[in-house]
Protein backbone atom coordinates (compact mmCIF):
# COMPACT_ATOMS: atom_id res chain seq x y z
CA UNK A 1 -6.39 8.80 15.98
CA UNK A 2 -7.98 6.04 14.29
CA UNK A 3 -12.03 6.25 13.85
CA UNK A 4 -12.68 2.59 13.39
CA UNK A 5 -10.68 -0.61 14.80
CA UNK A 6 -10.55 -3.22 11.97
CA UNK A 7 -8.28 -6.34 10.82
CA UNK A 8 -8.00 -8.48 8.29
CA UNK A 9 -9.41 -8.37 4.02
CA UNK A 10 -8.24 -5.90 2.03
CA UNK A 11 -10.71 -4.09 -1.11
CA UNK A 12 -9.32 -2.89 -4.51
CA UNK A 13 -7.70 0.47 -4.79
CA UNK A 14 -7.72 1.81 -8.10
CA UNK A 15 -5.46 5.05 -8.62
CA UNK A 16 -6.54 7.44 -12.24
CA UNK A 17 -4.22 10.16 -12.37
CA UNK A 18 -5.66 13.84 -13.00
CA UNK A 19 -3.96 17.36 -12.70
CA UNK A 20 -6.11 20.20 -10.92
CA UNK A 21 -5.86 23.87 -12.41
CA UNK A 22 -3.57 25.91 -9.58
CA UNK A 23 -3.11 22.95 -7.55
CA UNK A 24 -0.16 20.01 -7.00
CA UNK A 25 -0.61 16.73 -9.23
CA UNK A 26 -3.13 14.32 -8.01
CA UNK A 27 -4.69 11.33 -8.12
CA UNK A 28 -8.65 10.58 -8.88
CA UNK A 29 -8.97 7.14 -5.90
CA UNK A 30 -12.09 4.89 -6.87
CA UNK A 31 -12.48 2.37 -4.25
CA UNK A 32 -15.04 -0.13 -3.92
CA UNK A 33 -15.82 -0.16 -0.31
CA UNK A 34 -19.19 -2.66 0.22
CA UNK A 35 -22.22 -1.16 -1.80
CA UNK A 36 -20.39 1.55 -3.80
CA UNK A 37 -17.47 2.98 -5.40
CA UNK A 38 -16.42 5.77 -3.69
CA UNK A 39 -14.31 8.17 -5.72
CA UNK A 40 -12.58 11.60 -4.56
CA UNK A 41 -8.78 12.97 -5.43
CA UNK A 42 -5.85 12.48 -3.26
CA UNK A 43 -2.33 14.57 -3.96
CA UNK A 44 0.45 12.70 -5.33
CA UNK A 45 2.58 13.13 -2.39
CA UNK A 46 0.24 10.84 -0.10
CA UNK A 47 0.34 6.86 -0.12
CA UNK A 48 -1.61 4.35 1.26
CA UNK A 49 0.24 2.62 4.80
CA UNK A 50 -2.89 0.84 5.80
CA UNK A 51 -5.82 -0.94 4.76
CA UNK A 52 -8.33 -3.06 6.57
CA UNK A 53 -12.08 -4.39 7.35
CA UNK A 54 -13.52 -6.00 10.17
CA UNK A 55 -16.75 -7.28 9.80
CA UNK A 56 -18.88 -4.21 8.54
CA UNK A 57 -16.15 -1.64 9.06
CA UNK A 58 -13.62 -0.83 6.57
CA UNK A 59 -10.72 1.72 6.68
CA UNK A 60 -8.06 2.95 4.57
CA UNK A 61 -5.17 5.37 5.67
CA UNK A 62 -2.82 7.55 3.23
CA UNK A 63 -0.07 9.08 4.78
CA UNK A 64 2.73 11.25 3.08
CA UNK A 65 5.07 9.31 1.54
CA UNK A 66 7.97 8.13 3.67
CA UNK A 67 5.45 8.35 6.82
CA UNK A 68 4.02 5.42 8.78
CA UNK A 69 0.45 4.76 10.27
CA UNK A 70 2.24 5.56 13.82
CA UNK A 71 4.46 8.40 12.98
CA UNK A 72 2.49 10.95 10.76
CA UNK A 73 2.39 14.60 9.70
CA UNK A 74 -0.40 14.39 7.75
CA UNK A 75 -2.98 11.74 6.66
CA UNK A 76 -6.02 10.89 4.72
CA UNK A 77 -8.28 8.43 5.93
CA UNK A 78 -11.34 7.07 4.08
CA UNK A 79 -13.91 4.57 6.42
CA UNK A 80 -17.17 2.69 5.15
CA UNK A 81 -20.26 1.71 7.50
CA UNK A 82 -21.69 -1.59 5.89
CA UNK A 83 -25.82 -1.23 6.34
CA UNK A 84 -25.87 1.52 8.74
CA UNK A 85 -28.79 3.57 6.61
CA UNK A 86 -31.19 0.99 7.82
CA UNK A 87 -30.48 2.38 11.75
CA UNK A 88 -33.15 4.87 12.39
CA UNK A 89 -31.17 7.74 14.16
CA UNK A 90 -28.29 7.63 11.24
CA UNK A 91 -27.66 11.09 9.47
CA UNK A 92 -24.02 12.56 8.03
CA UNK A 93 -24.85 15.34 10.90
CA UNK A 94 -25.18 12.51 13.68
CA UNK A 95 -22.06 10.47 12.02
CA UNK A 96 -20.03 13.17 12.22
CA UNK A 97 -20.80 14.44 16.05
CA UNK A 98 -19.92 11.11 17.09
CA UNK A 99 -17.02 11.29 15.75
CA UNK A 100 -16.06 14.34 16.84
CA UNK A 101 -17.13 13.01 20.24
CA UNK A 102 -14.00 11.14 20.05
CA UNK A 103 -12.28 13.76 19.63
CA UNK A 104 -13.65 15.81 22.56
CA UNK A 105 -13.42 12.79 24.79
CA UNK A 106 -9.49 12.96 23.94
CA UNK A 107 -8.65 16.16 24.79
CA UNK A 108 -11.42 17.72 26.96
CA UNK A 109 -9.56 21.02 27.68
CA UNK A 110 -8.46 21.93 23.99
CA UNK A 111 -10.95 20.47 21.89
CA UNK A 112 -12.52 22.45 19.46
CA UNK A 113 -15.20 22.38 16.29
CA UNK A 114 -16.04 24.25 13.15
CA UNK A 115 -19.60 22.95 11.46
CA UNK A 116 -19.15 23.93 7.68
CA UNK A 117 -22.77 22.27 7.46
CA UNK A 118 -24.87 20.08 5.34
CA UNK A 119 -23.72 19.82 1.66
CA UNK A 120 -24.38 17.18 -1.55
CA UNK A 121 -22.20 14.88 -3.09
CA UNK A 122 -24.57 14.42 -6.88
CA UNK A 123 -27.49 13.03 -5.05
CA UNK A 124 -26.11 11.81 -1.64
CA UNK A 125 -26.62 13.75 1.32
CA UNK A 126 -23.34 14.57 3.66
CA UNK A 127 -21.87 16.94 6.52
CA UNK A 128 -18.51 18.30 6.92
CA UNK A 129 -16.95 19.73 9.98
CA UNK A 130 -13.44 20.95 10.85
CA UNK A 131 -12.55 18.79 14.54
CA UNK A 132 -9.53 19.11 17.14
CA UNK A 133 -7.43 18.89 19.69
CA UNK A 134 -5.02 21.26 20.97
CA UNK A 135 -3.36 18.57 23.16
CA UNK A 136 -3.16 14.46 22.69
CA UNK A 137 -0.75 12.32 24.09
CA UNK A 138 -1.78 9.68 21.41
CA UNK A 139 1.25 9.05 19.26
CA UNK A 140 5.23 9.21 19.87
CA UNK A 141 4.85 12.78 21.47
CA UNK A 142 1.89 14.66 22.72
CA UNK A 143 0.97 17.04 19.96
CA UNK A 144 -2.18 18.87 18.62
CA UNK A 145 -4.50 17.18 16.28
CA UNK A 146 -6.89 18.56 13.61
CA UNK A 147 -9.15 16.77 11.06
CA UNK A 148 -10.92 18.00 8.34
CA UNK A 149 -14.32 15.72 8.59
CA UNK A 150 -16.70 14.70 5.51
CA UNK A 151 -19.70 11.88 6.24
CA UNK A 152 -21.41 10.09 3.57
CA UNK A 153 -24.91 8.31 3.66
CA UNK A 154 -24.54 6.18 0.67
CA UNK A 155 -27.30 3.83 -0.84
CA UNK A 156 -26.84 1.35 1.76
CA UNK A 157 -23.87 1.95 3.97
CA UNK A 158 -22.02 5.32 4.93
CA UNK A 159 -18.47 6.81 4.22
CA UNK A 160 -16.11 9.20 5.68
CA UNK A 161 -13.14 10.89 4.46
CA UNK A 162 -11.01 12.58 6.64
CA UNK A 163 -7.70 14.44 6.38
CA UNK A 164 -6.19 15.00 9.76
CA UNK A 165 -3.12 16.94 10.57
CA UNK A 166 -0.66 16.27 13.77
CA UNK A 167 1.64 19.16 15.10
CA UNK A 168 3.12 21.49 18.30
CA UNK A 169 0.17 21.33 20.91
CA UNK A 170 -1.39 24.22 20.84
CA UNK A 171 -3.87 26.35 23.46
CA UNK A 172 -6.68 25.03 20.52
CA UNK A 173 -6.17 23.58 17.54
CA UNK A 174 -6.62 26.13 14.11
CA UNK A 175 -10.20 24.63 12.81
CA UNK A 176 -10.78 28.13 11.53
CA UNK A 177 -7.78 28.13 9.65
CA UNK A 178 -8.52 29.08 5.42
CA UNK A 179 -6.26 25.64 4.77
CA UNK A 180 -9.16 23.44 5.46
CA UNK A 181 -11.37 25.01 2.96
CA UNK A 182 -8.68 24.44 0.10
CA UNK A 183 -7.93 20.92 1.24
CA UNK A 184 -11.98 20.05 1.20
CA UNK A 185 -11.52 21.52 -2.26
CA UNK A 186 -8.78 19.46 -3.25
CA UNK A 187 -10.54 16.81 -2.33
CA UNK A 188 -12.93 17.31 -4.75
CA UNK A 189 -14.84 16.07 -7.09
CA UNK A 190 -15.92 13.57 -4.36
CA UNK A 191 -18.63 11.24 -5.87
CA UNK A 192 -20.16 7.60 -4.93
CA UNK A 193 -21.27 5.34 -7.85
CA UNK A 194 -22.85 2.41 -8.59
CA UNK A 195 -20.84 -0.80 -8.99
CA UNK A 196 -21.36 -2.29 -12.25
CA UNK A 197 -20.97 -5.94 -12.26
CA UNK A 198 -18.10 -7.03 -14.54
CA UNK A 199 -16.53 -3.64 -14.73
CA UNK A 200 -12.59 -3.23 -13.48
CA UNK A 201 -10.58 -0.98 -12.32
CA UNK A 202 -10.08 1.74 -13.56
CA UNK A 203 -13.90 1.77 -13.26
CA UNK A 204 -14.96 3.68 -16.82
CA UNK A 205 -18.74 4.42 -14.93
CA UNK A 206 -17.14 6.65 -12.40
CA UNK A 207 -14.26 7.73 -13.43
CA UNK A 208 -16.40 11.13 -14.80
CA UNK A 209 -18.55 11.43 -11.75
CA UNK A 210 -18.94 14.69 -9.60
């Protein structure tokens, strides 16, 4: 399930490698996506099968490697908002129900929500949930879908970065499950900087950020 539909110009991806105590290898991503870099780690074992904007929407997937955008196990998808902090009813609590509104509207009878709550990235506000499905028939096969859900209000625009899961259908999908607390933790440090004009990848400025 994608969030966003987008087309055409593709942003930088810059890739620093780091190794997290008790964890697999892993890569520190720093991506300018409009206003900001937005940083976070990604395991090794995920690469990027898609990457696209359309007008003020921007998306990036990571799949594991030797998956597709259409036939995934797992994926990790990262999605910028150009401007929305000027609309007046925006907040990472309000990004993140409409999303999950998507989700709901898939799968009526076997949808179900964890709120982990309101949390800070450094000084940016954000909201994480755990989101599902039990049963969708989007995809080769009609499986169960679960997402691991953090929004971003940024300076100027806002960011998401999901990590969704596809398997069996299920009665309900496991949002309560202890695996997406470690995976929001491998995710981390997950930061948004400043672009600094002239600077290049691997973007020095950010590269220390939490």
């Amino acid at each position: 399930m994608r969030t966003f539909t987008t087309t055409a110009v593709i942003f930088a991806l810059s890739l620093v490698s780091t190794v997290q105590a008790q964890a697999p290898q892993s890569f520190r991503v720093i991506s300018p996506i409009f206003g900001q870099l937005v940083s976070f780690t990604m395991p090794s074992n995920f690469a990027v099968v898609f990457e696209n904007t359309k007008g003020g929407h921007y998306i990036r997937e990571a799949a594991l490697k030797g998956e597709t955008p259409e036939q995934w196990t797992q994926m990790i998808t990262v999605t910028g908002e150009k401007g929305m902090t000027l609309m007046p009813d925006a907040t990472p609590e309000n990004l993140a129900g409409a999303i999950a509104s998507g989700f709901r509207s898939a799968c009526p009878d076997s949808y179900a929500a964890q709120l982990l709550g309101a949390m800070t990235f450094g000084r940016f506000e954000a909201f994480a949930a755990v989101v599902g499905c039990g049963r969708i028939d989007s995809g080769p096969t009609r499986h169960s879908e679960t997402a691991l859900l953090i929004t971003l209000k940024g300076t100027t625009d806002y960011y998401t970065i999901q990590w969704a899961e596809r398997g069996p259908e299920t009665d309900e999908p496991p949002v309560r499950d202890e695996r997406w607390q470690r995976r929001l933790n491998d995710l981390n440090p997950i930061a948004l900087c400043p672009i600094v004009a002239g600077e290049a990848a691997p973007y020095p400025s950010c590269v220390n950020k939490s």
